[in-house]
C-alpha atoms as a PDB file:
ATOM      1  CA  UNK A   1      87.063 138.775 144.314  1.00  0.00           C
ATOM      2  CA  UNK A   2      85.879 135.074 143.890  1.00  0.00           C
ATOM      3  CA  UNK A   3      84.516 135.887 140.695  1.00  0.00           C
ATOM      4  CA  UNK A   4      87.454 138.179 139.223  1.00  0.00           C
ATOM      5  CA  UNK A   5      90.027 135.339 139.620  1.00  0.00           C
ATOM      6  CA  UNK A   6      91.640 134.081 137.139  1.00  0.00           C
ATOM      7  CA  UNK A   7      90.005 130.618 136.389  1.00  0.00           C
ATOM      8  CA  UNK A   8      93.066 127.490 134.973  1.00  0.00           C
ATOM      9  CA  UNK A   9      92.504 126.407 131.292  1.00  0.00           C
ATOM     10  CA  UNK A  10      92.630 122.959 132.825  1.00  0.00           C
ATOM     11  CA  UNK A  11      89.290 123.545 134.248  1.00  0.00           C
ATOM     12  CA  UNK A  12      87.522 125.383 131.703  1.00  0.00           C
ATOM     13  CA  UNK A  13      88.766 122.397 129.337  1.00  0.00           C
ATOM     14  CA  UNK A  14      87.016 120.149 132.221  1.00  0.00           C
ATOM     15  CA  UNK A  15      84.038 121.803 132.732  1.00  0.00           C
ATOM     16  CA  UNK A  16      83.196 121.780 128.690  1.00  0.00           C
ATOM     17  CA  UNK A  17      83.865 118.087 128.199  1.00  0.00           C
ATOM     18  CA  UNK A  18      81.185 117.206 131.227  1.00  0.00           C
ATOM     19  CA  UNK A  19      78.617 119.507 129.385  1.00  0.00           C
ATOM     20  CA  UNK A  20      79.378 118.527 126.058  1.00  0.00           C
ATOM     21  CA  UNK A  21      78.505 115.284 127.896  1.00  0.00           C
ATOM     22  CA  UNK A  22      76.119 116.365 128.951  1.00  0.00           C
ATOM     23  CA  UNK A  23      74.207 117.447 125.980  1.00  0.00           C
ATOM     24  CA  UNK A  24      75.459 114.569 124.347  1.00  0.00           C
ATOM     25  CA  UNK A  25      77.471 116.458 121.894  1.00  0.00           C
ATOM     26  CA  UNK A  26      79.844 114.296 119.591  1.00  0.00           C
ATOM     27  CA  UNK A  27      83.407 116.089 118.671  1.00  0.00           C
ATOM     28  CA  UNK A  28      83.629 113.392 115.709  1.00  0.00           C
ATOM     29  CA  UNK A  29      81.714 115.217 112.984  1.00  0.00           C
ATOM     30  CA  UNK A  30      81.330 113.202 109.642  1.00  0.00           C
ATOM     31  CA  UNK A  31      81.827 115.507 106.170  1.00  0.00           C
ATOM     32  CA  UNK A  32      80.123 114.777 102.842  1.00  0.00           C
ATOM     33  CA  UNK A  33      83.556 115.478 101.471  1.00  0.00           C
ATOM     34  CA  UNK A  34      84.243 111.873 102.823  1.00  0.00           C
ATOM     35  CA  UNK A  35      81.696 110.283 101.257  1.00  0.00           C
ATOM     36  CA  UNK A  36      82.075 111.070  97.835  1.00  0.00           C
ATOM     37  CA  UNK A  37      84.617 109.089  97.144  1.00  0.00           C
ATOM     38  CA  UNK A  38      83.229 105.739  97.910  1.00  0.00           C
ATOM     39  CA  UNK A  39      80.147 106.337  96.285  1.00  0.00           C
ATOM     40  CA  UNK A  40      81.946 106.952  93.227  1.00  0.00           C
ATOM     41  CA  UNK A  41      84.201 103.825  93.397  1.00  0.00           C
ATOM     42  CA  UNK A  42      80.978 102.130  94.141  1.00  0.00           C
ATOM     43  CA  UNK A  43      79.170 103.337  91.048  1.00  0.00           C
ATOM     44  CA  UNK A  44      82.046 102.985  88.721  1.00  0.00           C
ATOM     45  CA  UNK A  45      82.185  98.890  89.647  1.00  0.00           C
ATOM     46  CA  UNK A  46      78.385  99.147  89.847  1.00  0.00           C
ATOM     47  CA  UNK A  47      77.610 100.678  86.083  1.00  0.00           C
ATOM     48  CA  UNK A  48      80.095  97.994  84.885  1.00  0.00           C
ATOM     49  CA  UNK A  49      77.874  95.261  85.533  1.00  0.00           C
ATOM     50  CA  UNK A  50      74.643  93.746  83.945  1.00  0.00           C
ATOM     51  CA  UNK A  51      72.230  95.446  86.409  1.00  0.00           C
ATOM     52  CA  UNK A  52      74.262  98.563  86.072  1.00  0.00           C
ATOM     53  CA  UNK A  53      75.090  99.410  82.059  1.00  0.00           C
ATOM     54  CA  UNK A  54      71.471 100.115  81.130  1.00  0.00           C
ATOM     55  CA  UNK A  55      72.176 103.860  83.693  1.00  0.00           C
ATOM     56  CA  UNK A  56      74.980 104.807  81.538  1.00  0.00           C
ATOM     57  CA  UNK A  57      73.940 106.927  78.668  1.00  0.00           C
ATOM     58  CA  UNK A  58      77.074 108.160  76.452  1.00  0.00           C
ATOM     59  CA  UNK A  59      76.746 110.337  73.551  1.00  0.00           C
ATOM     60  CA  UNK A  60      75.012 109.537  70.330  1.00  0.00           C
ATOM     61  CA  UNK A  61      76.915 107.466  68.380  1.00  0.00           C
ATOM     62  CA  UNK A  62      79.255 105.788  71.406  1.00  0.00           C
ATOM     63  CA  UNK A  63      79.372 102.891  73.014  1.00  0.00           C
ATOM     64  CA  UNK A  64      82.133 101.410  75.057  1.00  0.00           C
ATOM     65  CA  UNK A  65      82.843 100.353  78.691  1.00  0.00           C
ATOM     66  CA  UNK A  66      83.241 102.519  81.414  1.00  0.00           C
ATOM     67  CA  UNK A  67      87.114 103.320  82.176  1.00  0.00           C
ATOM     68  CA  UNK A  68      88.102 104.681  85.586  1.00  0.00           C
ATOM     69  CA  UNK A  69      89.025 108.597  84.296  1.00  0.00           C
ATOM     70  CA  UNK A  70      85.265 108.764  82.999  1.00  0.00           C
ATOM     71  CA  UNK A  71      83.523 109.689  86.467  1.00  0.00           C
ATOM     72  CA  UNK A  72      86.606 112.104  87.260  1.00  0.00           C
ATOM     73  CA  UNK A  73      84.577 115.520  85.940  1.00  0.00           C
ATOM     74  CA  UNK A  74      81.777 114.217  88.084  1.00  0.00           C
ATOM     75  CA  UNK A  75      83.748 113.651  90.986  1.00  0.00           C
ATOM     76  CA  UNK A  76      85.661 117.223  90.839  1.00  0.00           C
ATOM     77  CA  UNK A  77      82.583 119.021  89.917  1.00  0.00           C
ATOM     78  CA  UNK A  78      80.885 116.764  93.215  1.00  0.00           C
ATOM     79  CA  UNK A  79      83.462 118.341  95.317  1.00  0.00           C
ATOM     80  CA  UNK A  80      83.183 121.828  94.466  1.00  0.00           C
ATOM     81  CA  UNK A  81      78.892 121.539  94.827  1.00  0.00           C
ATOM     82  CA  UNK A  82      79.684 120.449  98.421  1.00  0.00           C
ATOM     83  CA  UNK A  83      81.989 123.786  99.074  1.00  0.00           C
ATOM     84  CA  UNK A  84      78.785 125.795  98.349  1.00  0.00           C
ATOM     85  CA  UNK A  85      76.668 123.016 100.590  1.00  0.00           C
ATOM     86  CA  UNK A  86      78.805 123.040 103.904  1.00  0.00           C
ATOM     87  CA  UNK A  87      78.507 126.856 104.164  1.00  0.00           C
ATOM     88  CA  UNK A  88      74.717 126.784 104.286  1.00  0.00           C
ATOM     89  CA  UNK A  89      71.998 125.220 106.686  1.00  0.00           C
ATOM     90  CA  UNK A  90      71.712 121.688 104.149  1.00  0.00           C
ATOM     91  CA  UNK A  91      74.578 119.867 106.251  1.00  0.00           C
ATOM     92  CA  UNK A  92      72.345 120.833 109.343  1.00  0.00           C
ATOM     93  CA  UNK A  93      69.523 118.866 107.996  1.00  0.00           C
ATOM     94  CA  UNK A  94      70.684 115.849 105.721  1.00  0.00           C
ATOM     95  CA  UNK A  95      72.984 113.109 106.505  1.00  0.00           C
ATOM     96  CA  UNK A  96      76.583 113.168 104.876  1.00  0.00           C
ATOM     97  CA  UNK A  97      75.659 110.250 103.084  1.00  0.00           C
ATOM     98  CA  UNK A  98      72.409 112.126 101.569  1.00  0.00           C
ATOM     99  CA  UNK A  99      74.598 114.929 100.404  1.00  0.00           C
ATOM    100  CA  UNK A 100      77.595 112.984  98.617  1.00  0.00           C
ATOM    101  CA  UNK A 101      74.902 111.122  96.335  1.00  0.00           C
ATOM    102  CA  UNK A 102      72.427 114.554  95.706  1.00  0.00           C
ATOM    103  CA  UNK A 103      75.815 116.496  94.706  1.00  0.00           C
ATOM    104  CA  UNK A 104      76.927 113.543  92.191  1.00  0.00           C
ATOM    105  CA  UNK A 105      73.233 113.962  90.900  1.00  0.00           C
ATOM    106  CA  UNK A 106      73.451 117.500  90.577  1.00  0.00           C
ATOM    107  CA  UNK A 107      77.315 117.104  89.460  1.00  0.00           C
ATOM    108  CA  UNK A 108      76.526 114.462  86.723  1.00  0.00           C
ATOM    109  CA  UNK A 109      73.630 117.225  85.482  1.00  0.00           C
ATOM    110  CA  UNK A 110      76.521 119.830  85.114  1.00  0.00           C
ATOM    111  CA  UNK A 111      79.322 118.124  83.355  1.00  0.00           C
ATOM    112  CA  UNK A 112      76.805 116.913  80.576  1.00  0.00           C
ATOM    113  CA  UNK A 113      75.295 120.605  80.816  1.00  0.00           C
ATOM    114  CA  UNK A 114      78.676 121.813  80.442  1.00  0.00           C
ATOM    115  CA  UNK A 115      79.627 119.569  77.673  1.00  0.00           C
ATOM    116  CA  UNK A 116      76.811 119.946  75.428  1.00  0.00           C
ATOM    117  CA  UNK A 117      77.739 123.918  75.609  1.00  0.00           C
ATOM    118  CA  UNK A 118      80.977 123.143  74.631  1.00  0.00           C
ATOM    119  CA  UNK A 119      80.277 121.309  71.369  1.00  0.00           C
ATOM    120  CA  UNK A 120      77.303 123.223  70.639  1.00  0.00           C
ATOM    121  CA  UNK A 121      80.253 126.447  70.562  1.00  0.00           C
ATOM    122  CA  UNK A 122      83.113 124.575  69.184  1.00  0.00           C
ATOM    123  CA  UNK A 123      80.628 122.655  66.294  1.00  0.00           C
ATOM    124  CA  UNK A 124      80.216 119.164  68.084  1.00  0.00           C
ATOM    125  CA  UNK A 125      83.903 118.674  69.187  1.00  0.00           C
ATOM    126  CA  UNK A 126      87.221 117.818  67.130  1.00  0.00           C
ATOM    127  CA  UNK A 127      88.648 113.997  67.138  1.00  0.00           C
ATOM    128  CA  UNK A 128      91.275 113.978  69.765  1.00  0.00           C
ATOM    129  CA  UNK A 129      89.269 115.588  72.118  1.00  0.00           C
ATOM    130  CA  UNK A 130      89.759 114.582  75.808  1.00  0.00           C
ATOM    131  CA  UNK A 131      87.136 112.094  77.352  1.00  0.00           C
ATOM    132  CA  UNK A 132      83.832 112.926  78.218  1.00  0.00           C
ATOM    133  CA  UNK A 133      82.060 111.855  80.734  1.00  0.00           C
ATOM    134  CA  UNK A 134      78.604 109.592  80.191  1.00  0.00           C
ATOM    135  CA  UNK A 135      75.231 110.327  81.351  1.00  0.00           C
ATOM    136  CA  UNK A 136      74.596 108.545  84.657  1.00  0.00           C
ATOM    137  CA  UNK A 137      71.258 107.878  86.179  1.00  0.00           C
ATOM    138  CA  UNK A 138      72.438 108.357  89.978  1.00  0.00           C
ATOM    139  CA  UNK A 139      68.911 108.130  91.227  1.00  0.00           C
ATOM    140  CA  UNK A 140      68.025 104.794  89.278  1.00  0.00           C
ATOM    141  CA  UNK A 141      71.609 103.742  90.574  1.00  0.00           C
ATOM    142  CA  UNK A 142      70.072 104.117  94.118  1.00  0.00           C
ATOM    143  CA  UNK A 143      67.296 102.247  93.170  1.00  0.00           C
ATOM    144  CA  UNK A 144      68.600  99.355  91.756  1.00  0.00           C
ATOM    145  CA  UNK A 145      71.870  99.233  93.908  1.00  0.00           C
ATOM    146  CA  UNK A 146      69.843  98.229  96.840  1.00  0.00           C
ATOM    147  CA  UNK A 147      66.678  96.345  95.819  1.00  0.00           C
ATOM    148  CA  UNK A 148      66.074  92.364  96.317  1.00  0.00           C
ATOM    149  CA  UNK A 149      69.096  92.200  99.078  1.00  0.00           C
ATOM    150  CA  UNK A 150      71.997  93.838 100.249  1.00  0.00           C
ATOM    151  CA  UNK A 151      75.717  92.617 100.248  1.00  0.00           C
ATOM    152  CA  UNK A 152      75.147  90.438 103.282  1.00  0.00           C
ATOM    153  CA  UNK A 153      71.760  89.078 102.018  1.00  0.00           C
ATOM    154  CA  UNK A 154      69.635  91.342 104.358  1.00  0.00           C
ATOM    155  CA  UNK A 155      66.304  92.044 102.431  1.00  0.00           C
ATOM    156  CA  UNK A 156      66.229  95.865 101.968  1.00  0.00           C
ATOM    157  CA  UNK A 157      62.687  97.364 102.544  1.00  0.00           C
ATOM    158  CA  UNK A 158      61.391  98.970  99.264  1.00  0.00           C
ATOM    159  CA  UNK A 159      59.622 101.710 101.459  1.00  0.00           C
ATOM    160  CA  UNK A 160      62.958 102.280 102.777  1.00  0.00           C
ATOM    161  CA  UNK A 161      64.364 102.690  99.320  1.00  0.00           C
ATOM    162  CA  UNK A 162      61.713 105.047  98.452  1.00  0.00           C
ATOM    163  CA  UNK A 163      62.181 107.141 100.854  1.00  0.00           C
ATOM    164  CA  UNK A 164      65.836 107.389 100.404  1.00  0.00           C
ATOM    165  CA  UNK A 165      65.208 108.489  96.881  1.00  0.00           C
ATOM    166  CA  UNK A 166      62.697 110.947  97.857  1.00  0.00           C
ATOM    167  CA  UNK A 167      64.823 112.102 100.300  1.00  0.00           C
ATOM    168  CA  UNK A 168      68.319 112.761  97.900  1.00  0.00           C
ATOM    169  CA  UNK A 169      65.901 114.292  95.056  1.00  0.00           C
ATOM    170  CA  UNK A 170      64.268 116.782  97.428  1.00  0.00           C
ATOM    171  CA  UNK A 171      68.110 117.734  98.778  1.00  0.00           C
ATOM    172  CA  UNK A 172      69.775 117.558  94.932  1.00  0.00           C
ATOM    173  CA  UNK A 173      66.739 120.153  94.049  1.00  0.00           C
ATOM    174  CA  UNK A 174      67.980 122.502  96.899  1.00  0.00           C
ATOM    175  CA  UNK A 175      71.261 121.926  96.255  1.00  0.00           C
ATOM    176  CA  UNK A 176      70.187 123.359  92.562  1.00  0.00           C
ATOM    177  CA  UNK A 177      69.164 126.849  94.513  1.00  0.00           C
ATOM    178  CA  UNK A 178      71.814 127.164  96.090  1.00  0.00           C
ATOM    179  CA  UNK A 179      73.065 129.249  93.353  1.00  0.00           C
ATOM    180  CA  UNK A 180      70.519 131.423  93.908  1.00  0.00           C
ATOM    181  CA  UNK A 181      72.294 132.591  97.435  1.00  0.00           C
ATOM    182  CA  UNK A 182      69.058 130.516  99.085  1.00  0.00           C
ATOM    183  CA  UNK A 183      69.127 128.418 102.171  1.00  0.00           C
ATOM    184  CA  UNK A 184      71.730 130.165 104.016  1.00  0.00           C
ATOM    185  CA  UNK A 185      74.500 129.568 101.304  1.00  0.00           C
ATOM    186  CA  UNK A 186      77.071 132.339 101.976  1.00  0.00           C
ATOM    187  CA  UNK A 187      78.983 131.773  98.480  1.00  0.00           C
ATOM    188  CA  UNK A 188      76.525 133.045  96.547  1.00  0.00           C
ATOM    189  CA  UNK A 189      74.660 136.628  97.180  1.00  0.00           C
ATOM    190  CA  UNK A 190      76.176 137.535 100.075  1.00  0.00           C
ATOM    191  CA  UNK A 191      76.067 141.132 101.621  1.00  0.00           C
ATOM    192  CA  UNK A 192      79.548 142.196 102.032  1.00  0.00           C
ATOM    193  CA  UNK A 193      78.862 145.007 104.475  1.00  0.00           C
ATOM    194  CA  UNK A 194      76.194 142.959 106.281  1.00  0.00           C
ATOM    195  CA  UNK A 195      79.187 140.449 107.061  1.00  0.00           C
ATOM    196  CA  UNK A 196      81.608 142.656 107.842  1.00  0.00           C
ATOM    197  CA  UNK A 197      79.467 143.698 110.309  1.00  0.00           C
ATOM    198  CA  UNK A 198      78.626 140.227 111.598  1.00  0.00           C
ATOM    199  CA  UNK A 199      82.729 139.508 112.156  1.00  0.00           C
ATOM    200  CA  UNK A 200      82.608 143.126 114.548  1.00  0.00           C
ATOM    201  CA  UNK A 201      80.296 141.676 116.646  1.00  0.00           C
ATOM    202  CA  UNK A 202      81.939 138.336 116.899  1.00  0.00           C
ATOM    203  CA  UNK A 203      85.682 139.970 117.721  1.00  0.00           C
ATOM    204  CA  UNK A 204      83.794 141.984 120.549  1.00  0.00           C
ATOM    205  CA  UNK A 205      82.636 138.049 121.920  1.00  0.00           C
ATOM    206  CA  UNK A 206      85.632 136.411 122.185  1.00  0.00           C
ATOM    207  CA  UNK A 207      85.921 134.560 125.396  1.00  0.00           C
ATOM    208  CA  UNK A 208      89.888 134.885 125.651  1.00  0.00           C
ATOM    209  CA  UNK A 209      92.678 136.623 124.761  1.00  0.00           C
ATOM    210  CA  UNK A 210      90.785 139.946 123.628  1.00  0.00           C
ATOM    211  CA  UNK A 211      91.713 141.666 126.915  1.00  0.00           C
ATOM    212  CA  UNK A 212      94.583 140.614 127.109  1.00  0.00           C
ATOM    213  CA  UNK A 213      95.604 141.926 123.395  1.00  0.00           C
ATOM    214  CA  UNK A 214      93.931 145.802 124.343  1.00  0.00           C
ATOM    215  CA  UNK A 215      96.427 146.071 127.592  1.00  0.00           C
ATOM    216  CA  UNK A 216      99.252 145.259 125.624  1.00  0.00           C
ATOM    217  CA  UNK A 217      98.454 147.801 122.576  1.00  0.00           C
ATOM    218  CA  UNK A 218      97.902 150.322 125.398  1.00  0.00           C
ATOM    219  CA  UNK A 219     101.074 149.807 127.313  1.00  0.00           C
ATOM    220  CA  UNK A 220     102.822 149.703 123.946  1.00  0.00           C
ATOM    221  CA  UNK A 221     101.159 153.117 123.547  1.00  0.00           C
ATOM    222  CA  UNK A 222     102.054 154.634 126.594  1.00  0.00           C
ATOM    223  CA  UNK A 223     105.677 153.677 125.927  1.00  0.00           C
ATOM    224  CA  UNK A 224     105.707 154.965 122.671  1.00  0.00           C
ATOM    225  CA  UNK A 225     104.451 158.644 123.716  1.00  0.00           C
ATOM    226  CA  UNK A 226     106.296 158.480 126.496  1.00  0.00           C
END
């Protein structure tokens, strides 16, 4: 009978905050979505200075200074990689941090991917056309954004730096396969039925409520007949 009775939310509620404790489990999760957006204000005051012009590369025949609605197709295109990168095991593995830069890298490969196709099929563009964005050298912006000394004069260990931009070309390279339905990405590939079977088995676990729901569609049953 002990075990059959009904147990207050109040203490379930209490009993999961001492184990998440416990475990030491942190509720404040940090998303890559977040971080996006001050790398790119970063890199658009960056690539406007000395140290940072010589990683923009615009198209043949250009040359101006960076404006603020140039890194905009890069920082939509950023966004949608990381919809394909929270729903597989990368975010499990990397830093958010790690995955904002590696999806600008992969992000900055697209748009210029994207735009070359376009005026390779409309024959090199028509005057008027809307902005396009440059080609960006996000790794070498890594690089040279954090050699000698950091913003508060702390000497920055070139091992450190290294590793850092081992570490954001190995994830921007799996970020590329993701495409491919690989590493756990469920956007790409997926089996339908294979899910569909997945979301039976959860409905069956569900720790509340589930009863609950079955004697009221029975009762409302039993009414109906009756």
């Amino acid at each position: 009978k002990e075990m059959n009775a009904p147990v207050p939310l109040t203490d379930i509620l209490d009993a999961e905050i001492r184990l998440m404790k416990g475990i030491d489990f942190d509720l404040l999760v940090f998303s890559p979505y977040k971080t996006i957006v001050p790398i790119v204000e970063d890199l658009r005051t960056f690539l406007k200075s000395e140290r940072g012009k010589g990683l923009v590369k615009w198209k043949e025949g250009e040359e101006r200074q960076l404006e603020r609605e140039d890194l905009r197709p890069v920082h939509d295109m950023a966004m949608k990689i990381v919809d394909d990168v929270i729903v597989s095991d990368i975010p499990l593995m990397y830093a958010p941090g790690e995955v904002g830069t590696a999806a600008l890298v992969v992000a900055n490969e697209d748009v210029c991917n994207n735009q070359r196709k376009g005026n390779d099929e409309d024959g090199g563009g028509v005057e008027g056309d809307k902005i396009e964005s440059p080609e960006i050298d996000i790794v070498g912006y890594v690089r040279s954004r954090f050699e000698d000394t950091d913003e508060s004069g702390v000497v920055v260990d070139t091992a450190a730096i290294d590793a850092l931009v081992e570490r954001v070309s190995r994830l921007a390279q799996l970020i590329r396969e993701l495409r491919e339905g690989k590493h756990g990405c469920g956007n790409y590939n997926a089996d339908m039925n294979e899910l569909k079977g997945v979301n039976k088995k959860l409905k069956k676990c569900r720790a509340w409520g589930s009863s609950d729901k079955k004697d009221k569609k029975k009762r409302k049953r039993k009414q109906a007949e009756e």
